[in-house]
Protein backbone atom coordinates (compact mmCIF):
# COMPACT_ATOMS: atom_id res chain seq x y z
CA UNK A 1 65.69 105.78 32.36
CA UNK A 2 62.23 104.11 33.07
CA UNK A 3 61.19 106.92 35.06
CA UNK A 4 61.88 109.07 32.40
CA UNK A 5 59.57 107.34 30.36
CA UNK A 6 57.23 106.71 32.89
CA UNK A 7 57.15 110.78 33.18
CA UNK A 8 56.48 111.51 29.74
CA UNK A 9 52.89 109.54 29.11
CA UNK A 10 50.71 111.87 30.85
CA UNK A 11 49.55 113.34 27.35
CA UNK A 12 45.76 112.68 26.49
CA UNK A 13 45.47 109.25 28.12
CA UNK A 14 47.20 106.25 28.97
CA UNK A 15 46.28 102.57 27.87
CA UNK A 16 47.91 99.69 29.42
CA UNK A 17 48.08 97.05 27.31
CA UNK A 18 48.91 93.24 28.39
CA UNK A 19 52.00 91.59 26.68
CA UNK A 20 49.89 88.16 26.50
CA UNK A 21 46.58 87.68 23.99
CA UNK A 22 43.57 88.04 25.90
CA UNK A 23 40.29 85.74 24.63
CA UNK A 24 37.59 87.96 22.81
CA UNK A 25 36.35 89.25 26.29
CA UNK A 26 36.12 93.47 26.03
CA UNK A 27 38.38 95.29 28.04
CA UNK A 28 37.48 97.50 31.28
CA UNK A 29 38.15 100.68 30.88
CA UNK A 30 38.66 103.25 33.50
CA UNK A 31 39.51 106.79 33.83
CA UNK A 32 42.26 108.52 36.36
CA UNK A 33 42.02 112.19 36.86
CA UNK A 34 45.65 113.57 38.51
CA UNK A 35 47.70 116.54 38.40
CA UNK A 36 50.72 114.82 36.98
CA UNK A 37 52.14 118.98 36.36
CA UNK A 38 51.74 121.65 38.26
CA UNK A 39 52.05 123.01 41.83
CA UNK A 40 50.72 119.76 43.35
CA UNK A 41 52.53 117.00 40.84
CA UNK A 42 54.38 115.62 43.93
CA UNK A 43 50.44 114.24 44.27
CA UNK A 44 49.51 113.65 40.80
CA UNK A 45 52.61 111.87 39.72
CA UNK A 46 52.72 109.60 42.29
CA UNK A 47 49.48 108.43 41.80
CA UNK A 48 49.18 108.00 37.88
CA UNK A 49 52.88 105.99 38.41
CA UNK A 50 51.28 103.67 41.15
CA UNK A 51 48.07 103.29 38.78
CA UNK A 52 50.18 102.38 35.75
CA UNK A 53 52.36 100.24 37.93
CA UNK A 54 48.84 98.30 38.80
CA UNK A 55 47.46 98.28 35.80
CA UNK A 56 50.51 96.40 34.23
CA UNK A 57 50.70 94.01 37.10
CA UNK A 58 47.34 93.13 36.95
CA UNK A 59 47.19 92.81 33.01
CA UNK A 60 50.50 90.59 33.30
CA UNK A 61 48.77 88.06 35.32
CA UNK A 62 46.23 87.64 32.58
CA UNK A 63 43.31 90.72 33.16
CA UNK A 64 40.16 90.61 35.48
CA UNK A 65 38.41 87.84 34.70
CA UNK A 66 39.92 87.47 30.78
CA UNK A 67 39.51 91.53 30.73
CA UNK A 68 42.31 93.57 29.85
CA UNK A 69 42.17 96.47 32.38
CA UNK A 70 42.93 99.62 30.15
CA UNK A 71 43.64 102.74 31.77
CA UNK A 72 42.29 106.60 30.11
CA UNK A 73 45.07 109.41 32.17
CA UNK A 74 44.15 112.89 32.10
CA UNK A 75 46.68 115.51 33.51
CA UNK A 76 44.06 118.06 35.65
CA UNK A 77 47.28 120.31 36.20
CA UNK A 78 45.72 121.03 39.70
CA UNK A 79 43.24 122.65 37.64
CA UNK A 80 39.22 122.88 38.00
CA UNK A 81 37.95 123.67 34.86
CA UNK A 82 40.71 120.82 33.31
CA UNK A 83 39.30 118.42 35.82
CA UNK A 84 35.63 118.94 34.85
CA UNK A 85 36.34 118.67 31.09
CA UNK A 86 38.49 115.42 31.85
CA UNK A 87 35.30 113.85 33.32
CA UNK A 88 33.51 114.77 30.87
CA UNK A 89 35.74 113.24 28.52
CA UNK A 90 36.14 110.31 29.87
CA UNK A 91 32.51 109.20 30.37
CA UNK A 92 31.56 110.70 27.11
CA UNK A 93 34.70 109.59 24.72
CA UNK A 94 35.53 106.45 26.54
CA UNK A 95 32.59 105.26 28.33
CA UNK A 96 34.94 104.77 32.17
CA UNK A 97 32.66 102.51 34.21
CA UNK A 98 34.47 104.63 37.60
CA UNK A 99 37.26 107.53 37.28
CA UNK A 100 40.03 107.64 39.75
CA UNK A 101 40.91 111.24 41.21
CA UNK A 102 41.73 113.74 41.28
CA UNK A 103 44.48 114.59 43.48
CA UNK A 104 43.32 117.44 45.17
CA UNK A 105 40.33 118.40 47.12
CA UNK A 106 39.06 121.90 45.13
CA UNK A 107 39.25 119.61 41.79
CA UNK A 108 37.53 116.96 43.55
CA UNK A 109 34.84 119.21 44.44
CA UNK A 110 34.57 120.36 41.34
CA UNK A 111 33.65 117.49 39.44
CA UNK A 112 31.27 115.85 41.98
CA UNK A 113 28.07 117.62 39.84
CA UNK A 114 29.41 116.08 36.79
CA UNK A 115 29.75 112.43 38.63
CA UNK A 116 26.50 112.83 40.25
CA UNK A 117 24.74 113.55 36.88
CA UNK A 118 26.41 110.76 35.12
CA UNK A 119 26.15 108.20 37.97
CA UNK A 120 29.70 107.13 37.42
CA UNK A 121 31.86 106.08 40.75
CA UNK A 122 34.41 108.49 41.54
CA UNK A 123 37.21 107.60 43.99
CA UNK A 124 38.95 110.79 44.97
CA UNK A 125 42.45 110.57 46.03
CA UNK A 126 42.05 113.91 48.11
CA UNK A 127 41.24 114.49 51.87
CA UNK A 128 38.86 117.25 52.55
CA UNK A 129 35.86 115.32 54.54
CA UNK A 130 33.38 117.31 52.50
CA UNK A 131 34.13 115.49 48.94
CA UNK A 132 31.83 112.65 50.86
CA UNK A 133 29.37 114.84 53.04
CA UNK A 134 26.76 114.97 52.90
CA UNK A 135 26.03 111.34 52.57
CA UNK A 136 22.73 111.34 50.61
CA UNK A 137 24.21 114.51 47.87
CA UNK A 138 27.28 112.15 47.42
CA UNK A 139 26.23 108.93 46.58
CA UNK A 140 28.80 108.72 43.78
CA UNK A 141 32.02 109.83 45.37
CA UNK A 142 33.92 107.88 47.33
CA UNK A 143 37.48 109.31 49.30
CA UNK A 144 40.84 107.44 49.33
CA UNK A 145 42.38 110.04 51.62
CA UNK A 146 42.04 110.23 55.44
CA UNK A 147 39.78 112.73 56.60
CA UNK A 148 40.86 116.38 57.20
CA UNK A 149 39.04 116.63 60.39
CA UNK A 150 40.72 113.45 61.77
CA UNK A 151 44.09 114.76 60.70
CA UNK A 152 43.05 118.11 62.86
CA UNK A 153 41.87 115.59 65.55
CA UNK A 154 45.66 114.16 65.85
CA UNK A 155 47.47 117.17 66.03
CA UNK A 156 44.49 118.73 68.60
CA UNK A 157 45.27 115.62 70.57
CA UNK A 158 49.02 115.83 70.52
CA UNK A 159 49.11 119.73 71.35
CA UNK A 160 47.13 118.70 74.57
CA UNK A 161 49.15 116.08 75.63
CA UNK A 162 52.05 118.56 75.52
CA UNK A 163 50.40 121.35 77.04
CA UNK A 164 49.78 123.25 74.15
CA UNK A 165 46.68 125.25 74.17
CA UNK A 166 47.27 128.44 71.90
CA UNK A 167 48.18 128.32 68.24
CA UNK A 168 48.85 130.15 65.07
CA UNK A 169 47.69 128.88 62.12
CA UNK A 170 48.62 129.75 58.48
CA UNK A 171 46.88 127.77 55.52
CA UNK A 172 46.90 127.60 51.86
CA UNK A 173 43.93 129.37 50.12
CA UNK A 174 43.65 126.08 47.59
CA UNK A 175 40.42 123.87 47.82
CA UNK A 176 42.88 121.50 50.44
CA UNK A 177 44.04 124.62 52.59
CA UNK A 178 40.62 126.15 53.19
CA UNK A 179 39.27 122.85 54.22
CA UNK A 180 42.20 122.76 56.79
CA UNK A 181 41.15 125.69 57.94
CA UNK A 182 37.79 125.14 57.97
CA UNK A 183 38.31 122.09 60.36
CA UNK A 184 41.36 123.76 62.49
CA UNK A 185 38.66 126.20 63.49
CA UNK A 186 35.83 124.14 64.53
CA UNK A 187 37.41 121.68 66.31
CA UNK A 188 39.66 123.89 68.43
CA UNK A 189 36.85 124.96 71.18
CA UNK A 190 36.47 120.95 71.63
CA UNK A 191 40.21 120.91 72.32
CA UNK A 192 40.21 124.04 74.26
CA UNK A 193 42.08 125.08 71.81
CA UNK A 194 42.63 128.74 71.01
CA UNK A 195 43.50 129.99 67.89
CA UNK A 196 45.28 133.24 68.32
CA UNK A 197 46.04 134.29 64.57
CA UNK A 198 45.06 132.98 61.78
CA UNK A 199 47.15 133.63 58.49
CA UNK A 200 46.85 132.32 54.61
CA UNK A 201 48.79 132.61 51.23
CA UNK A 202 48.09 131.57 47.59
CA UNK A 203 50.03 128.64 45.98
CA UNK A 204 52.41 130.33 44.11
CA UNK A 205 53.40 132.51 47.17
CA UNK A 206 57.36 132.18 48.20
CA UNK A 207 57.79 134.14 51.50
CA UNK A 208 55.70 133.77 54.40
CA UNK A 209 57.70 136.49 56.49
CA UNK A 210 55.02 138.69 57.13
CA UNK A 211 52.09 135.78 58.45
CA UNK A 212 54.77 134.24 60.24
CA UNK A 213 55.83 137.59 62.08
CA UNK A 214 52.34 138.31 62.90
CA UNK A 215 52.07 134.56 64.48
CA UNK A 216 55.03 135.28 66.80
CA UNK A 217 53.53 138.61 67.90
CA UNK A 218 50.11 136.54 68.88
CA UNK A 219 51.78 134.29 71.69
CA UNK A 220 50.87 130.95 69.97
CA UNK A 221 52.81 128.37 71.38
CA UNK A 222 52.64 126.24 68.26
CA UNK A 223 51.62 126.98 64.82
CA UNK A 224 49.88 124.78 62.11
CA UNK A 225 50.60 124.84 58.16
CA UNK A 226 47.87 123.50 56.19
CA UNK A 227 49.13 123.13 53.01
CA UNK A 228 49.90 121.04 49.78
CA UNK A 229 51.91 123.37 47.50
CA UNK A 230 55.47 123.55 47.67
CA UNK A 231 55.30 126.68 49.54
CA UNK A 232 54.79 124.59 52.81
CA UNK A 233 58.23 123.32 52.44
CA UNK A 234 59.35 127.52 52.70
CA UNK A 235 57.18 128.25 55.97
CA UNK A 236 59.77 125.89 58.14
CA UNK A 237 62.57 127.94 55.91
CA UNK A 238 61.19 131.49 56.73
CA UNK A 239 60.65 130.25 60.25
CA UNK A 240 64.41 129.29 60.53
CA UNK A 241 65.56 132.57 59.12
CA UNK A 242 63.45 133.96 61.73
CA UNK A 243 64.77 132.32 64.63
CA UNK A 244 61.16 131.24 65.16
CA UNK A 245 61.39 128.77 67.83
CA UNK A 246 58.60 126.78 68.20
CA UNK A 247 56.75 123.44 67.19
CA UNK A 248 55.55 123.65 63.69
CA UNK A 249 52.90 120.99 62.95
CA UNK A 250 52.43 119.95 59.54
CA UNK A 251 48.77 118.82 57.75
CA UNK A 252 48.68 115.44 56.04
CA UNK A 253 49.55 116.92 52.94
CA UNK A 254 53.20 117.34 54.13
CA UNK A 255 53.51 113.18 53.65
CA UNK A 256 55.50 113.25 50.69
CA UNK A 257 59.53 113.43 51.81
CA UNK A 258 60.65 115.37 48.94
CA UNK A 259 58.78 118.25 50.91
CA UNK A 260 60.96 117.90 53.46
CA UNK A 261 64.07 117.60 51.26
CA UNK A 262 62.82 120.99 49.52
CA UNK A 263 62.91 122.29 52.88
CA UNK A 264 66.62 121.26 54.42
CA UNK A 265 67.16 121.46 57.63
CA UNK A 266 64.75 123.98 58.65
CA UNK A 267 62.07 120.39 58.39
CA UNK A 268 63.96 119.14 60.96
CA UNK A 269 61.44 118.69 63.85
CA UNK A 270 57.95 119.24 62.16
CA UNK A 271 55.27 116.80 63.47
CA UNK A 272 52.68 116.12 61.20
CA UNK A 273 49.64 112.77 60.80
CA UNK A 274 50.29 110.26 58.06
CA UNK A 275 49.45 107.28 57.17
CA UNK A 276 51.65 104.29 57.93
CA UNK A 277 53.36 103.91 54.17
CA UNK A 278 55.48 106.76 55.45
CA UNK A 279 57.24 104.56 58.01
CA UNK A 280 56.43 100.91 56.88
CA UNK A 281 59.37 99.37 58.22
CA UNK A 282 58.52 100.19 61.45
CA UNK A 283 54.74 98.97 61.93
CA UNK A 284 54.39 96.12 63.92
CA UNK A 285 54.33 92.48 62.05
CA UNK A 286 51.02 91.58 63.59
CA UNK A 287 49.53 94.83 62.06
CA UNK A 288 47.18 94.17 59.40
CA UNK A 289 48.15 96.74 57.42
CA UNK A 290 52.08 95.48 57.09
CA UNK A 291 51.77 93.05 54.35
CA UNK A 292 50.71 95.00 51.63
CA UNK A 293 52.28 98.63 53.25
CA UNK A 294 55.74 96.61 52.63
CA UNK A 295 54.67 94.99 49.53
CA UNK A 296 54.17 98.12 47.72
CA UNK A 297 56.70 100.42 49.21
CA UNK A 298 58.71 97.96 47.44
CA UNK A 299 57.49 97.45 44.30
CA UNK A 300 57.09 101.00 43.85
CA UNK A 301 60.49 101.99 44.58
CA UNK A 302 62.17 99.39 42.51
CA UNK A 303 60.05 100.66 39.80
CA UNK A 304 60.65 104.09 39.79
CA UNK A 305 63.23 104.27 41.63
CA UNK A 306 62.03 107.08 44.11
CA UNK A 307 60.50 107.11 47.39
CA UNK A 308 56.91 105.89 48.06
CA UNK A 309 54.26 108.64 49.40
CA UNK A 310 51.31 108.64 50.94
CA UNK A 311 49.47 110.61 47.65
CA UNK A 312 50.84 107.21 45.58
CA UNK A 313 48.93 105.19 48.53
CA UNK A 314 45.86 106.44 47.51
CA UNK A 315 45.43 105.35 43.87
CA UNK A 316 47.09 102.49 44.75
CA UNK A 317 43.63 101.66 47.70
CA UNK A 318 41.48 102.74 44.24
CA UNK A 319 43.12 100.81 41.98
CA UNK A 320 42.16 97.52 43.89
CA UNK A 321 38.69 98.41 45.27
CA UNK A 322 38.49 98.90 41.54
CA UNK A 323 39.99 95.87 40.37
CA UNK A 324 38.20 93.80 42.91
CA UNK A 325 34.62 95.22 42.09
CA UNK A 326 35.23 94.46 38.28
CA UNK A 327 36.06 91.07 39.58
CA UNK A 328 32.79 90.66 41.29
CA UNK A 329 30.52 92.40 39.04
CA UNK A 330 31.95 93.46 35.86
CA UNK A 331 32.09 97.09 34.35
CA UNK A 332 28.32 98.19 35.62
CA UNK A 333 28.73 101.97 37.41
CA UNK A 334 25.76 101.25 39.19
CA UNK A 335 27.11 97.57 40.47
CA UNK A 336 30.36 98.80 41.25
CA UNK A 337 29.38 101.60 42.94
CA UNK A 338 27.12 99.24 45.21
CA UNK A 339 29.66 96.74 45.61
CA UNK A 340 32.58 99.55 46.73
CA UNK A 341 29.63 100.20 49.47
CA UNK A 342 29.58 97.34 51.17
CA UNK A 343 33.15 96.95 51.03
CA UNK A 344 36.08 95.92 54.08
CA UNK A 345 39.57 96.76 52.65
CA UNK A 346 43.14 96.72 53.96
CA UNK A 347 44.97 99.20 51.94
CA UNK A 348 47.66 101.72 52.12
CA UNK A 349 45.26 104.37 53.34
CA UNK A 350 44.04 102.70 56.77
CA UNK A 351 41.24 99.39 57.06
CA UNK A 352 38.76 100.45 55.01
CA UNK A 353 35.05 99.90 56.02
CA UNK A 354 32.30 101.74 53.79
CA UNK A 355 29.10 102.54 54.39
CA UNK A 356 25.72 104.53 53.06
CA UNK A 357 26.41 106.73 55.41
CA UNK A 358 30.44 106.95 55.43
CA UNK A 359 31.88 106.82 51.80
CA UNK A 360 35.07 107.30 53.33
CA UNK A 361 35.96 104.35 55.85
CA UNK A 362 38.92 105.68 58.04
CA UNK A 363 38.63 107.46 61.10
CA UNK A 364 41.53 109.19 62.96
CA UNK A 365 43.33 105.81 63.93
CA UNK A 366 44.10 105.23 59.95
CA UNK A 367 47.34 108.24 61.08
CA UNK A 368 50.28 108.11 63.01
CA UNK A 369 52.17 111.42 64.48
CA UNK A 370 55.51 111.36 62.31
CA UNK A 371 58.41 113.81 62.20
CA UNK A 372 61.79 114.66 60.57
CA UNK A 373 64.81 113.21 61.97
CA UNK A 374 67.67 113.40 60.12
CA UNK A 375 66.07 113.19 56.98
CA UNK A 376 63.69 110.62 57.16
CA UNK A 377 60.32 110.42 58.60
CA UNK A 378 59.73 108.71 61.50
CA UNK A 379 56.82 107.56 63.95
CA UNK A 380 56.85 110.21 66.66
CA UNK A 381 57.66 109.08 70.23
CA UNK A 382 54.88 111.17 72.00
């Protein structure tokens, strides 16, 4: 029942409004940007439930500083154009001192003019390492999700420890895929990595016969999908069908387990980065990160009564980078953004440490290597 209801407040916007009176102080108000429909709503939804979820937690316990935190939700759809007029929107209609989103890395691209022009933070909850580089054209935009080219960097480095040195790669032609790509091939030489076909397909595709036929003709001895669509849950289908026998490595994007349950069986096996929300039970207690991984894997699923992901990890680390810059310096863009800077945070995501120069604070240790067993994702014993 509640996450029926949670499902159905994506229209227009959102505001989250505190049970208990608040003293005459003027509420913060920021915008959140995520495909809560679409092709990639196992991102969106995630996220604008885990923002909500916030949102009302933090209100409950009496605002930021007296301020009700109210939240403005647009639903991009996975869309470009939708994204750019939500922006607009929300800076122009309901003056957002940051906007949270969107959920995937073509719409975050997308809006970055608009954020630059308006000088209004932007915290993307995609991966692709070029929402944040260049530095000095990007001084608005900061990135939730680990980087692209680090996920690239732990599958590169898993390959080689299993004596894996020619692969097949197929990729998504969205915004997310062709930044996949992008990396897979530039990093590979480093890796001495060859990469002996190289196959795509659009979002909406749902048979990957033909790409993966040509991959087994090319000798790979592994193959990557790169991928955030539901179509990456048919490649390890079509491969099974295929008798395809060999190690399929998953992107990032694959961090979501209903992907795997849309694939059955045929996941069984993949090997793929993530961050550590997807096996939270298992992270050591000393780890710095266990605290709050644990604390909201468990509010989140007692809430909504679904599994946690890493996409819902993401607005979660904006949320509070949020929250706690409003705390410190109230609802000035400029402030905030300066404040996010200089910033240390422990979040869902990885430890956080921003920079001028790095507006995205992870590097390649913020992943583990996971993989299906049985159903479940697990932390991959190398």
């Amino acid at each position: 029942m509640k996450k029926s209801i949670f499902a159905s407040l994506f229209i227009v916007a959102f505001a989250v409004s505190a049970t208990a009176a608040y003293a005459e102080a003027e509420p913060y108000h920021v915008g959140c940007i995520f495909a809560v429909t679409g092709s990639a709503s196992w991102l969106g939804e995630p996220e604008r439930n885990t923002a909500v979820m916030i949102a009302e937690q933090i209100n409950a316990n009496g605002g930021i500083n007296g301020h009700e935190l109210v939240l403005h939700i647009e639903d991009t759809q996975g869309k470009n154009t939708r994204a750019v007029n939500a922006v607009k929107k929300l800076i122009k209609k309901h003056n957002v001192c940051a906007v949270i989103g969107p959920s995937r890395s073509g719409t975050s691209l997308a809006v970055i003019p608009v954020i630059e022009k308006e000088e209004v933070p932007l915290l993307s909850c995609a991966a692709a390492a070029k929402i944040t580089n260049p530095p000095e054209e990007r001084r608005w935009v900061f990135k939730m999700g680990q980087n692209d080219s680090d996920a690239v960097r732990k599958i590169y480095d898993h390959m080689t420890a299993n004596g894996i040195s020619k692969v097949g790669i197929i990729t998504g032609t969205t915004g997310f895929g062709a930044a996949g790509r992008e990396q897979l091939k530039k990093l590979a030489d480093g890796y001495g990595m060859e990469i002996v076909a190289d196959e795509t397909y659009s979002p909406g595709a749902t048979d990957m016969t033909a790409q993966l036929i040509s991959i087994r003709k090319s000798g790979a001895q592994a193959m990557v999908n790169w991928s955030i669509v539901p179509a990456q849950s048919i490649v390890p289908r079509n491969m099974s069908q295929l008798h395809l026998e060999m190690p399929l490595y998953q992107s990032h994007g694959f961090a979501n387990i209903k992907y795997a349950d849309a694939a059955g069986e045929a996941a069984e096996g993949s090997i793929f980065p993530a961050g550590r929300i997807m096996a939270a039970k298992t992270v050591p207690e000393d780890h710095p990160q266990k605290e709050v991984l644990v604390a909201y894997k468990a509010a989140y699923e007692s809430a909504y009564d679904d599994h946690v992901s890493t996409f819902g990890g993401h607005a979660y680390d904006a949320m509070h980078l949020i929250a706690d810059a409003l705390k410190k310096v109230g609802d000035d863009p400029a402030k905030i953004r300066d404040e996010i800077e200089q910033t240390r945070f422990v979040g869902i995501g990885g430890i956080f440490e921003f920079s001028p120069t790095d507006h995205c604070g992870l590097d390649k240790t913020a992943y583990e290597m996971m993989t299906v067993k049985d159903g479940r994702f697990v932390v991959l014993d190398q």
